[in-house]
PDB file of N, CA and C in Angstrom:
ATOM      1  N   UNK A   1       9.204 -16.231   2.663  1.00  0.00           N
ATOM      2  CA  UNK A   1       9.356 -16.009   1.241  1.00  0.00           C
ATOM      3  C   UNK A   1       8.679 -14.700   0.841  1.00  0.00           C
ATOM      4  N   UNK A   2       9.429 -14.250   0.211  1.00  0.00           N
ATOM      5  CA  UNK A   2       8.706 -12.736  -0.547  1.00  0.00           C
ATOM      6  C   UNK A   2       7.437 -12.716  -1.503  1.00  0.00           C
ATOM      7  N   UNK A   3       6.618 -12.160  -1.372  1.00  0.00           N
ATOM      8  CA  UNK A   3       5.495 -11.980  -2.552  1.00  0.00           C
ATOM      9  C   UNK A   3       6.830 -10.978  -3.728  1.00  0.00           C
ATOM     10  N   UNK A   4       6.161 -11.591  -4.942  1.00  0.00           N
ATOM     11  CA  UNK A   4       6.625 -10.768  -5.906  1.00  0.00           C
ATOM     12  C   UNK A   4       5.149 -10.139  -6.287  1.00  0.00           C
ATOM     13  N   UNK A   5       5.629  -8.973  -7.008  1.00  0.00           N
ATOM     14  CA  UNK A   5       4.745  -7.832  -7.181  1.00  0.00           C
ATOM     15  C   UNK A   5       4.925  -7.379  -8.640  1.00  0.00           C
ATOM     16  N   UNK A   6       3.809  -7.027  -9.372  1.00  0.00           N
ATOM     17  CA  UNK A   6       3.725  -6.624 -10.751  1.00  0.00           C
ATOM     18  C   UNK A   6       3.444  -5.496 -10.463  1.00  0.00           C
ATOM     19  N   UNK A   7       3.943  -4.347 -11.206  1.00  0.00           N
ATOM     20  CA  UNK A   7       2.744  -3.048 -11.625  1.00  0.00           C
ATOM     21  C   UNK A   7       2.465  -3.487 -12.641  1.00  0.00           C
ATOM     22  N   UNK A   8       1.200  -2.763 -13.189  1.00  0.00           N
ATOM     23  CA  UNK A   8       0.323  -2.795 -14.395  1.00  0.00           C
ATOM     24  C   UNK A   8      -0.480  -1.362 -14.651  1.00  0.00           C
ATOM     25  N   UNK A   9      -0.056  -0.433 -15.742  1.00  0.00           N
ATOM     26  CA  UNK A   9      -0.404   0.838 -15.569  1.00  0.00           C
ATOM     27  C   UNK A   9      -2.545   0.357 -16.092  1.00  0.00           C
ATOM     28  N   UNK A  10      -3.091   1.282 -16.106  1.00  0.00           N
ATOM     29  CA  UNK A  10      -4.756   1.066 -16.344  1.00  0.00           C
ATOM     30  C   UNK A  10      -5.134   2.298 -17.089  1.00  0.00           C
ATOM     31  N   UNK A  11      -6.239   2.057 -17.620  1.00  0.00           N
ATOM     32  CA  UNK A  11      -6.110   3.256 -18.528  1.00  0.00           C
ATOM     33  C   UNK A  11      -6.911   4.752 -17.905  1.00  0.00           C
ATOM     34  N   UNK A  12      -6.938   4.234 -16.396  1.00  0.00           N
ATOM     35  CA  UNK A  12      -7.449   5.392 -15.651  1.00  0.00           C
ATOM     36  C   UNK A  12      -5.757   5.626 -15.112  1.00  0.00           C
ATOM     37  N   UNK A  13      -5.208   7.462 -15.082  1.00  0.00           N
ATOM     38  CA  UNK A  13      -3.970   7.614 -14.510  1.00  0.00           C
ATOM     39  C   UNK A  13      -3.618   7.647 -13.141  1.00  0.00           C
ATOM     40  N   UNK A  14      -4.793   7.250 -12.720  1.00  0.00           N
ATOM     41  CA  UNK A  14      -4.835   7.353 -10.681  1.00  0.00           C
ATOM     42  C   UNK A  14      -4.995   6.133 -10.835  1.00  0.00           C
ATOM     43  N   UNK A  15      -4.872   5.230 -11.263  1.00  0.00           N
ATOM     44  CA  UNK A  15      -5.433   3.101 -10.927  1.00  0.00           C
ATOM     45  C   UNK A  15      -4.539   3.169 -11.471  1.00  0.00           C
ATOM     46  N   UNK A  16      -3.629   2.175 -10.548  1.00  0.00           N
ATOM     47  CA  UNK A  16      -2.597   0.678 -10.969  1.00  0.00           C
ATOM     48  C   UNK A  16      -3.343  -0.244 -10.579  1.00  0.00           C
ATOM     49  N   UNK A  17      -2.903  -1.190 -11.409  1.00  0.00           N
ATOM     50  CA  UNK A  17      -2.438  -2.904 -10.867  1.00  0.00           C
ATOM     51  C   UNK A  17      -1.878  -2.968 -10.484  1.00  0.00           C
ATOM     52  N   UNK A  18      -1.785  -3.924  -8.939  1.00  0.00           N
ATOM     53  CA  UNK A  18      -0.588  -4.421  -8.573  1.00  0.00           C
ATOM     54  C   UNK A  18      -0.822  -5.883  -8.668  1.00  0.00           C
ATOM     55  N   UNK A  19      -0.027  -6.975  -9.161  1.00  0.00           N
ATOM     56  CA  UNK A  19      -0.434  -7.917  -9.371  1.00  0.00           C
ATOM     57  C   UNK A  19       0.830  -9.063  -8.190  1.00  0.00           C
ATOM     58  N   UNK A  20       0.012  -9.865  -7.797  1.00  0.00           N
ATOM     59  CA  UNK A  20       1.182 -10.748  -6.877  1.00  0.00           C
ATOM     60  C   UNK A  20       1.220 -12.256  -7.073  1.00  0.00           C
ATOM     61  N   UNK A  21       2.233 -13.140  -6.783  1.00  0.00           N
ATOM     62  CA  UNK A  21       2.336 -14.217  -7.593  1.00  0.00           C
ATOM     63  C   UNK A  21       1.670 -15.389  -6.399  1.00  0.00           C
ATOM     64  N   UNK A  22       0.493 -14.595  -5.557  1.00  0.00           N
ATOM     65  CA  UNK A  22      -0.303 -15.291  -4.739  1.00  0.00           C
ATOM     66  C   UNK A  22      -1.564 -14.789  -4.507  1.00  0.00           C
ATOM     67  N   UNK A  23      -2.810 -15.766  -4.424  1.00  0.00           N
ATOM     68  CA  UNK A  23      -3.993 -15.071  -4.490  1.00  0.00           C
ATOM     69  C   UNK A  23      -3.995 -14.633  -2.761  1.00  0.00           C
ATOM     70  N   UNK A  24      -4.927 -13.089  -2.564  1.00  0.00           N
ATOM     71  CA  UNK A  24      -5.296 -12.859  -1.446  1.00  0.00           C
ATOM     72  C   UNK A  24      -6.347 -13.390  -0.881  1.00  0.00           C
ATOM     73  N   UNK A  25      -7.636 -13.553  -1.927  1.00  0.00           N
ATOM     74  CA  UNK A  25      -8.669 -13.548  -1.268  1.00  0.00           C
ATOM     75  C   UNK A  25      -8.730 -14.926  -2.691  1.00  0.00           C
ATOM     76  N   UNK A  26     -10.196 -15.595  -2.896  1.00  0.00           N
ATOM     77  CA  UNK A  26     -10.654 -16.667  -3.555  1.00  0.00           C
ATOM     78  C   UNK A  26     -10.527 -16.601  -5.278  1.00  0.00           C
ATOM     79  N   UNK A  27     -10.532 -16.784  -5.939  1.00  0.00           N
ATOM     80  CA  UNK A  27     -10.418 -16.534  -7.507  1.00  0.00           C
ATOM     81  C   UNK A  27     -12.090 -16.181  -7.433  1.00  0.00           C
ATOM     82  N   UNK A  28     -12.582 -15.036  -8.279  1.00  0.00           N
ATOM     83  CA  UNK A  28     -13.533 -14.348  -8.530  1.00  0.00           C
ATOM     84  C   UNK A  28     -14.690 -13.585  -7.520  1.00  0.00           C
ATOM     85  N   UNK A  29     -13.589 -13.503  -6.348  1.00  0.00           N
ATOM     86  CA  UNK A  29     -14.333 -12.154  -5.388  1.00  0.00           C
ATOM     87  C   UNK A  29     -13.717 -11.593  -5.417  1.00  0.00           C
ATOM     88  N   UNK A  30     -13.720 -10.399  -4.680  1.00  0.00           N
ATOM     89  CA  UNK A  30     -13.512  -9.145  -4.763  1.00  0.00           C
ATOM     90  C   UNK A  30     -13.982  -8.162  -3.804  1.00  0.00           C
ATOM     91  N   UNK A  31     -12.940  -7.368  -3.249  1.00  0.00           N
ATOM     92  CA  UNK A  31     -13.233  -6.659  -2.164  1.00  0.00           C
ATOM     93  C   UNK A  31     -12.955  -5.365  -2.083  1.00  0.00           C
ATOM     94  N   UNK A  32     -13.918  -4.541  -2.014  1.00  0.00           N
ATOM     95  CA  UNK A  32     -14.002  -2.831  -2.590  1.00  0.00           C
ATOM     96  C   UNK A  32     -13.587  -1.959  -0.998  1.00  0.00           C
ATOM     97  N   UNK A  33     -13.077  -1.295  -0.983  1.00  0.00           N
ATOM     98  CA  UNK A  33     -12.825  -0.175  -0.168  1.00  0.00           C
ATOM     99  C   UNK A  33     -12.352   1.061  -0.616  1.00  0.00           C
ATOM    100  N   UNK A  34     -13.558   2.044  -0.714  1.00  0.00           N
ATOM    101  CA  UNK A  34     -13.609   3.352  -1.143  1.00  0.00           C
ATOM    102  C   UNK A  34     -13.358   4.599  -0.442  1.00  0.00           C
ATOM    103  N   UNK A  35     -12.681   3.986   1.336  1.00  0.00           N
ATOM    104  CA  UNK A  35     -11.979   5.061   2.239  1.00  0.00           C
ATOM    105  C   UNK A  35     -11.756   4.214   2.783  1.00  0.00           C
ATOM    106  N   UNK A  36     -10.781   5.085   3.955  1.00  0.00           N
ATOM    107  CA  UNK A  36     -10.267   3.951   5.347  1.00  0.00           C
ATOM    108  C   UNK A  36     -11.233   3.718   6.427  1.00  0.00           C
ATOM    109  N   UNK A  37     -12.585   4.330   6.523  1.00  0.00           N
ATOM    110  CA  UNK A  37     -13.382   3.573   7.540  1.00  0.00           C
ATOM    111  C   UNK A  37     -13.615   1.920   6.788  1.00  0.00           C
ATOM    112  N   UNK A  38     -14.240   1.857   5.724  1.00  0.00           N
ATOM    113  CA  UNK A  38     -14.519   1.001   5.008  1.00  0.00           C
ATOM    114  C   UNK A  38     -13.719  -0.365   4.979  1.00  0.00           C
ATOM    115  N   UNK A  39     -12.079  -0.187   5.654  1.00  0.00           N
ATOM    116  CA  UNK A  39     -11.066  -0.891   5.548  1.00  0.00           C
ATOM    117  C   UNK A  39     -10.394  -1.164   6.573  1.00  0.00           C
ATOM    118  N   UNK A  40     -11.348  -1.252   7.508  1.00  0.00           N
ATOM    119  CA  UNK A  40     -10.977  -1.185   8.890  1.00  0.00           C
ATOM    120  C   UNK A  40     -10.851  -3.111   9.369  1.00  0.00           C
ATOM    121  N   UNK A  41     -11.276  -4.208   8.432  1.00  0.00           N
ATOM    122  CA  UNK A  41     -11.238  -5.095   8.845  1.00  0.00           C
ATOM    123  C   UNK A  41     -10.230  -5.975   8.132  1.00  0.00           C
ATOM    124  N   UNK A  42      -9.590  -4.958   7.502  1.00  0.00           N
ATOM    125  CA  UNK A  42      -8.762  -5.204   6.028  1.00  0.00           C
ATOM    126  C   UNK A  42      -7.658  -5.231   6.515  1.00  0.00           C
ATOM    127  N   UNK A  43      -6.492  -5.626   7.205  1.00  0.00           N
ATOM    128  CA  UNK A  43      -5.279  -5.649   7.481  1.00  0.00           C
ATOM    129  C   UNK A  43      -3.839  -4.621   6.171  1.00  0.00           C
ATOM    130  N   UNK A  44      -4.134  -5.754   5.170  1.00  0.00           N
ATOM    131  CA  UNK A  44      -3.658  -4.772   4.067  1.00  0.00           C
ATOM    132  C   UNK A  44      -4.656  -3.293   3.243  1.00  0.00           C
ATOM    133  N   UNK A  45      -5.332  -3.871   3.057  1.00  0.00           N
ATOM    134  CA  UNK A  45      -6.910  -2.194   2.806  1.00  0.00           C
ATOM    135  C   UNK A  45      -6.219  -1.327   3.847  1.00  0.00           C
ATOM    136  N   UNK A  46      -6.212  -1.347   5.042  1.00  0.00           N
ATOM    137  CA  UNK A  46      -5.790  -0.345   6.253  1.00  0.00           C
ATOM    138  C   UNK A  46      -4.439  -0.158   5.965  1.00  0.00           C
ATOM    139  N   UNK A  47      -3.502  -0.782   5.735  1.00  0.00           N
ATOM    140  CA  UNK A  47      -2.011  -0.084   5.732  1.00  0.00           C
ATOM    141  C   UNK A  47      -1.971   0.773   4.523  1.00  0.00           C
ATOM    142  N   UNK A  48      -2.667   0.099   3.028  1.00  0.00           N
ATOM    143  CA  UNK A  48      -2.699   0.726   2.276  1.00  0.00           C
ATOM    144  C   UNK A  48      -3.030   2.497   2.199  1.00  0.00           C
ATOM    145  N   UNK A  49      -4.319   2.425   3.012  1.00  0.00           N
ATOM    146  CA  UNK A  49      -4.998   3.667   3.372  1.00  0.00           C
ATOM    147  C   UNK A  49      -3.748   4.971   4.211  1.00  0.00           C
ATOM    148  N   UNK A  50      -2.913   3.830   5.309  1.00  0.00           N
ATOM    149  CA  UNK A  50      -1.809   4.807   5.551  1.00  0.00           C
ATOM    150  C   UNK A  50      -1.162   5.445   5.078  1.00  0.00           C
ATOM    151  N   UNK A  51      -1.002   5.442   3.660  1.00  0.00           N
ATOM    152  CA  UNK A  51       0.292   5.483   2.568  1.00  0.00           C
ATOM    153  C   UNK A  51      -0.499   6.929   2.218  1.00  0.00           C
ATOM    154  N   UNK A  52      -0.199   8.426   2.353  1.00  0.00           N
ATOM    155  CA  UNK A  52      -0.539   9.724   1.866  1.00  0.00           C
ATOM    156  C   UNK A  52      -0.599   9.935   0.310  1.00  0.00           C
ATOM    157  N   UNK A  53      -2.301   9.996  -0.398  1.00  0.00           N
ATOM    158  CA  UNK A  53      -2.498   9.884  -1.629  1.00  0.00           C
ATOM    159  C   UNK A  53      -3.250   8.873  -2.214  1.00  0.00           C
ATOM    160  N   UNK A  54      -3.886   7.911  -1.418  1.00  0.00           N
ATOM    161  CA  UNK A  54      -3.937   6.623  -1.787  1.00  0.00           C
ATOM    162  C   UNK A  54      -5.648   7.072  -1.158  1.00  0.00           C
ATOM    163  N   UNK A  55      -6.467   6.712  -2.518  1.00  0.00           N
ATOM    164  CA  UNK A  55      -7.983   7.393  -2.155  1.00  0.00           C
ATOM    165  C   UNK A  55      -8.490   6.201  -2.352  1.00  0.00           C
ATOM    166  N   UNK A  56      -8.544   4.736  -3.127  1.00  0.00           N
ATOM    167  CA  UNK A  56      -9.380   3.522  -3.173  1.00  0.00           C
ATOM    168  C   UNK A  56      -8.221   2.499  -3.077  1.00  0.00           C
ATOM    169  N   UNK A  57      -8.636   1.062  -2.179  1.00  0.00           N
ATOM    170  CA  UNK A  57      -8.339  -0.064  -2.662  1.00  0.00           C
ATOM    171  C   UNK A  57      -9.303  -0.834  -3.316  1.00  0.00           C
ATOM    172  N   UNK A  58      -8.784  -2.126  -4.186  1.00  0.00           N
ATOM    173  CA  UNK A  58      -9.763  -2.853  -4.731  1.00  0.00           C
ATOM    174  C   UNK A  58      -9.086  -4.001  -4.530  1.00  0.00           C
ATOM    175  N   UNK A  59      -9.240  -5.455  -3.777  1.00  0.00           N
ATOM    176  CA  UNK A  59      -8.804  -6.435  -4.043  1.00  0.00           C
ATOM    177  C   UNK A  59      -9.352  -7.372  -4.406  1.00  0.00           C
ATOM    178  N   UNK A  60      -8.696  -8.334  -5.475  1.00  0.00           N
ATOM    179  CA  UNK A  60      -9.755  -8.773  -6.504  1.00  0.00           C
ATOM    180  C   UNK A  60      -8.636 -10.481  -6.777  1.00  0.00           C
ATOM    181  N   UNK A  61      -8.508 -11.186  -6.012  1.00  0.00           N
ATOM    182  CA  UNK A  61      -7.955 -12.485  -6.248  1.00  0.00           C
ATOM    183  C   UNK A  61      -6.726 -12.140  -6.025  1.00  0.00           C
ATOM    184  N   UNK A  62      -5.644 -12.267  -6.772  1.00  0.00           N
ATOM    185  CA  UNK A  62      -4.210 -11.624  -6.855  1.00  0.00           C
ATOM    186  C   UNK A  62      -3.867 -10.535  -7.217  1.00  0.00           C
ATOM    187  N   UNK A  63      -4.911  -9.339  -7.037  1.00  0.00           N
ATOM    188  CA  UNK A  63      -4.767  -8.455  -7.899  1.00  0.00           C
ATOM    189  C   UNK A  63      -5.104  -6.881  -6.610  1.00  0.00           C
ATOM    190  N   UNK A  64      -4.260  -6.201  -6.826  1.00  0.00           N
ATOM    191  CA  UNK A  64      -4.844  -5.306  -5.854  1.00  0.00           C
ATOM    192  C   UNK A  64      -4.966  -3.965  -6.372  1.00  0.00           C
ATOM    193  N   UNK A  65      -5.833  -3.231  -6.978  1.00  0.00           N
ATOM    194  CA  UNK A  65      -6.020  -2.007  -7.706  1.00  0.00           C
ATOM    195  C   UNK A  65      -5.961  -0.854  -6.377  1.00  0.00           C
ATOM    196  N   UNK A  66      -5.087   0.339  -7.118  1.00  0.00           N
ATOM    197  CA  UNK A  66      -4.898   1.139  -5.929  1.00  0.00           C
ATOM    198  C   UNK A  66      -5.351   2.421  -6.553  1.00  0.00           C
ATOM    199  N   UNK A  67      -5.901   3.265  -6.185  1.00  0.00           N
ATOM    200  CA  UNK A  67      -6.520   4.498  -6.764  1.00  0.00           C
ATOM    201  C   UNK A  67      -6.016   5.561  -5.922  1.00  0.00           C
ATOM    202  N   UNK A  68      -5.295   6.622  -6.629  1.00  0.00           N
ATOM    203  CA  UNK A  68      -4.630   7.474  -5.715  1.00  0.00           C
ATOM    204  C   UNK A  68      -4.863   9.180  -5.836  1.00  0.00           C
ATOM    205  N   UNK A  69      -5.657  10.167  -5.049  1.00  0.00           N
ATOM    206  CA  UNK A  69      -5.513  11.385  -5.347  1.00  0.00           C
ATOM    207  C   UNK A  69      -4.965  11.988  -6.624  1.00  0.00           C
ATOM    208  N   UNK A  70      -5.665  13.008  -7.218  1.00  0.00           N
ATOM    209  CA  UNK A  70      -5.305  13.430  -8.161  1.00  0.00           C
ATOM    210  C   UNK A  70      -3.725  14.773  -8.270  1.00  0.00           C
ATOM    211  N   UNK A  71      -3.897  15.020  -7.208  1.00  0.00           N
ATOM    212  CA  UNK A  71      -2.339  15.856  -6.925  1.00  0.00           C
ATOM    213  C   UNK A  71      -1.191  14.794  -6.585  1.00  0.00           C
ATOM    214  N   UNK A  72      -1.347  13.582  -6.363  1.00  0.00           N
ATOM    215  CA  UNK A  72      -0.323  12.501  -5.940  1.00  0.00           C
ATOM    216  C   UNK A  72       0.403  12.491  -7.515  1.00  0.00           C
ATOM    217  N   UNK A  73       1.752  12.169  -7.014  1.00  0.00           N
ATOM    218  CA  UNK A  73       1.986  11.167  -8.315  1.00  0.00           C
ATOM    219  C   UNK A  73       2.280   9.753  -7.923  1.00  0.00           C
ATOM    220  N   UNK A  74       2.232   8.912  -8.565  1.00  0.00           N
ATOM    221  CA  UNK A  74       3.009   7.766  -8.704  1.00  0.00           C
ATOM    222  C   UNK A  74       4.028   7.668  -8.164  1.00  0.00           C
ATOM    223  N   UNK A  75       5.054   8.042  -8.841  1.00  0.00           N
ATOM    224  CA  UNK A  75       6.502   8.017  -8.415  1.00  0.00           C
ATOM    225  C   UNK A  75       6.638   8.641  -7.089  1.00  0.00           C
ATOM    226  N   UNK A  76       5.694   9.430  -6.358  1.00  0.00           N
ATOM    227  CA  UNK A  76       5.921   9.432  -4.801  1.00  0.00           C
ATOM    228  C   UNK A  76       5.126   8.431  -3.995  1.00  0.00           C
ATOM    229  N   UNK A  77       4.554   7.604  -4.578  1.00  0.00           N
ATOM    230  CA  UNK A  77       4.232   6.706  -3.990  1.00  0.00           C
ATOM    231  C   UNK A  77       3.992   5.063  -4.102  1.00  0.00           C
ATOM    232  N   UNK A  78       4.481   4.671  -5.588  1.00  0.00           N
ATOM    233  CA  UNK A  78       4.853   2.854  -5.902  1.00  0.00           C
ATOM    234  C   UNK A  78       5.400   2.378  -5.310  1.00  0.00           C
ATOM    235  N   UNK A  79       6.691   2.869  -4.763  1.00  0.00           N
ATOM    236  CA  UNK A  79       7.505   2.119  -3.993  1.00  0.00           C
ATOM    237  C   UNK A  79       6.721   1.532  -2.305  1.00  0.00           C
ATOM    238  N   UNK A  80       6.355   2.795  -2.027  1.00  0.00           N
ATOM    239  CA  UNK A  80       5.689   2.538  -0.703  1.00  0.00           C
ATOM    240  C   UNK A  80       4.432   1.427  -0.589  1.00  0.00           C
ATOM    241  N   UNK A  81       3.396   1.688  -1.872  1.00  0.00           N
ATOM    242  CA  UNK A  81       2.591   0.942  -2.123  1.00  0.00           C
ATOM    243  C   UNK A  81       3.090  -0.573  -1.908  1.00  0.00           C
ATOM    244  N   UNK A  82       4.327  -0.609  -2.953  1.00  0.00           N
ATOM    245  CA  UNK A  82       4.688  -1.746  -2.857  1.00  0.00           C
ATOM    246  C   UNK A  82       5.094  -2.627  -1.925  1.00  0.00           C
ATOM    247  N   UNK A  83       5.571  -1.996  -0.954  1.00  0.00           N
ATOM    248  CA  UNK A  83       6.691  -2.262   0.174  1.00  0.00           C
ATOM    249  C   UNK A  83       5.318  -2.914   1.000  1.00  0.00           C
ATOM    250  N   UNK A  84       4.250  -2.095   0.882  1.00  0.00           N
ATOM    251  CA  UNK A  84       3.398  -2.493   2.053  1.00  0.00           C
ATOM    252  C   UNK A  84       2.309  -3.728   1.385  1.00  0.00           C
ATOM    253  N   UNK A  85       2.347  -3.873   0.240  1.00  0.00           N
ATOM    254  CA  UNK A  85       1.369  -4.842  -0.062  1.00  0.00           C
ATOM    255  C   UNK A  85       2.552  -6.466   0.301  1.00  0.00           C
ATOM    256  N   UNK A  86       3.998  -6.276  -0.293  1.00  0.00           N
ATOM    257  CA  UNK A  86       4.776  -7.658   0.032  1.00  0.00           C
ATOM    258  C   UNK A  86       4.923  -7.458   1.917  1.00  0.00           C
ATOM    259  N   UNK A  87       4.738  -6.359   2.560  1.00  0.00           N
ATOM    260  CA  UNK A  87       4.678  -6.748   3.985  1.00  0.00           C
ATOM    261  C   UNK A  87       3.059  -7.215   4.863  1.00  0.00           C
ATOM    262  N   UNK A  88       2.384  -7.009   3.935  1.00  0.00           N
ATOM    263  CA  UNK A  88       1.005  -7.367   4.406  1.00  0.00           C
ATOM    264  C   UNK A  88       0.307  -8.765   3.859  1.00  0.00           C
ATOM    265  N   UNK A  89       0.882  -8.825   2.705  1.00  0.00           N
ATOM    266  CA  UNK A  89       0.202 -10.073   1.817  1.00  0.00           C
ATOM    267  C   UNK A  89       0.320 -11.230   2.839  1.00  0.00           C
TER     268      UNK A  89
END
């Protein structure tokens, strides 16, 4: 079965929400990775990190905040984001 996936824009322009209609981790933890050494035990944190532009994950229950370089845009990279959070979830 597919994860479905929300965006959610934030009022920082490098952070989305991505929101999924399954929790990753427990309701009220939360798991910070601020580079890809950091995300090395992270299955999804690490693919995320693959994706060119993509400078923080944050996963936080069903919720996965993605923080991306300031020369990135978006639109070169949601789709991919996306693709890899419903292939990793």
């Amino acid at each position: 079965m597919s994860v479905s996936v929300t965006v959610e824009p934030t009022r920082n322009e490098n952070t989305v929400v991505f929101k999924l209609d399954k929790a990753l981790i427990p309701p009220g933890t939360g798991n910070s990775y601020p580079n890809p050494e950091t995300a090395q035990s992270d299955p999804l944190a690490k693919a995320l990190f693959e994706i060119r532009g993509v400078s923080s994950v944050w996963v936080l229950g069903n919720e996965v905040h993605v923080t991306k370089e300031d020369q990135v845009t978006w639109g070169a990279i949601k789709s991919k984001v996306v693709e890899t959070i419903r292939q990793n979830a």
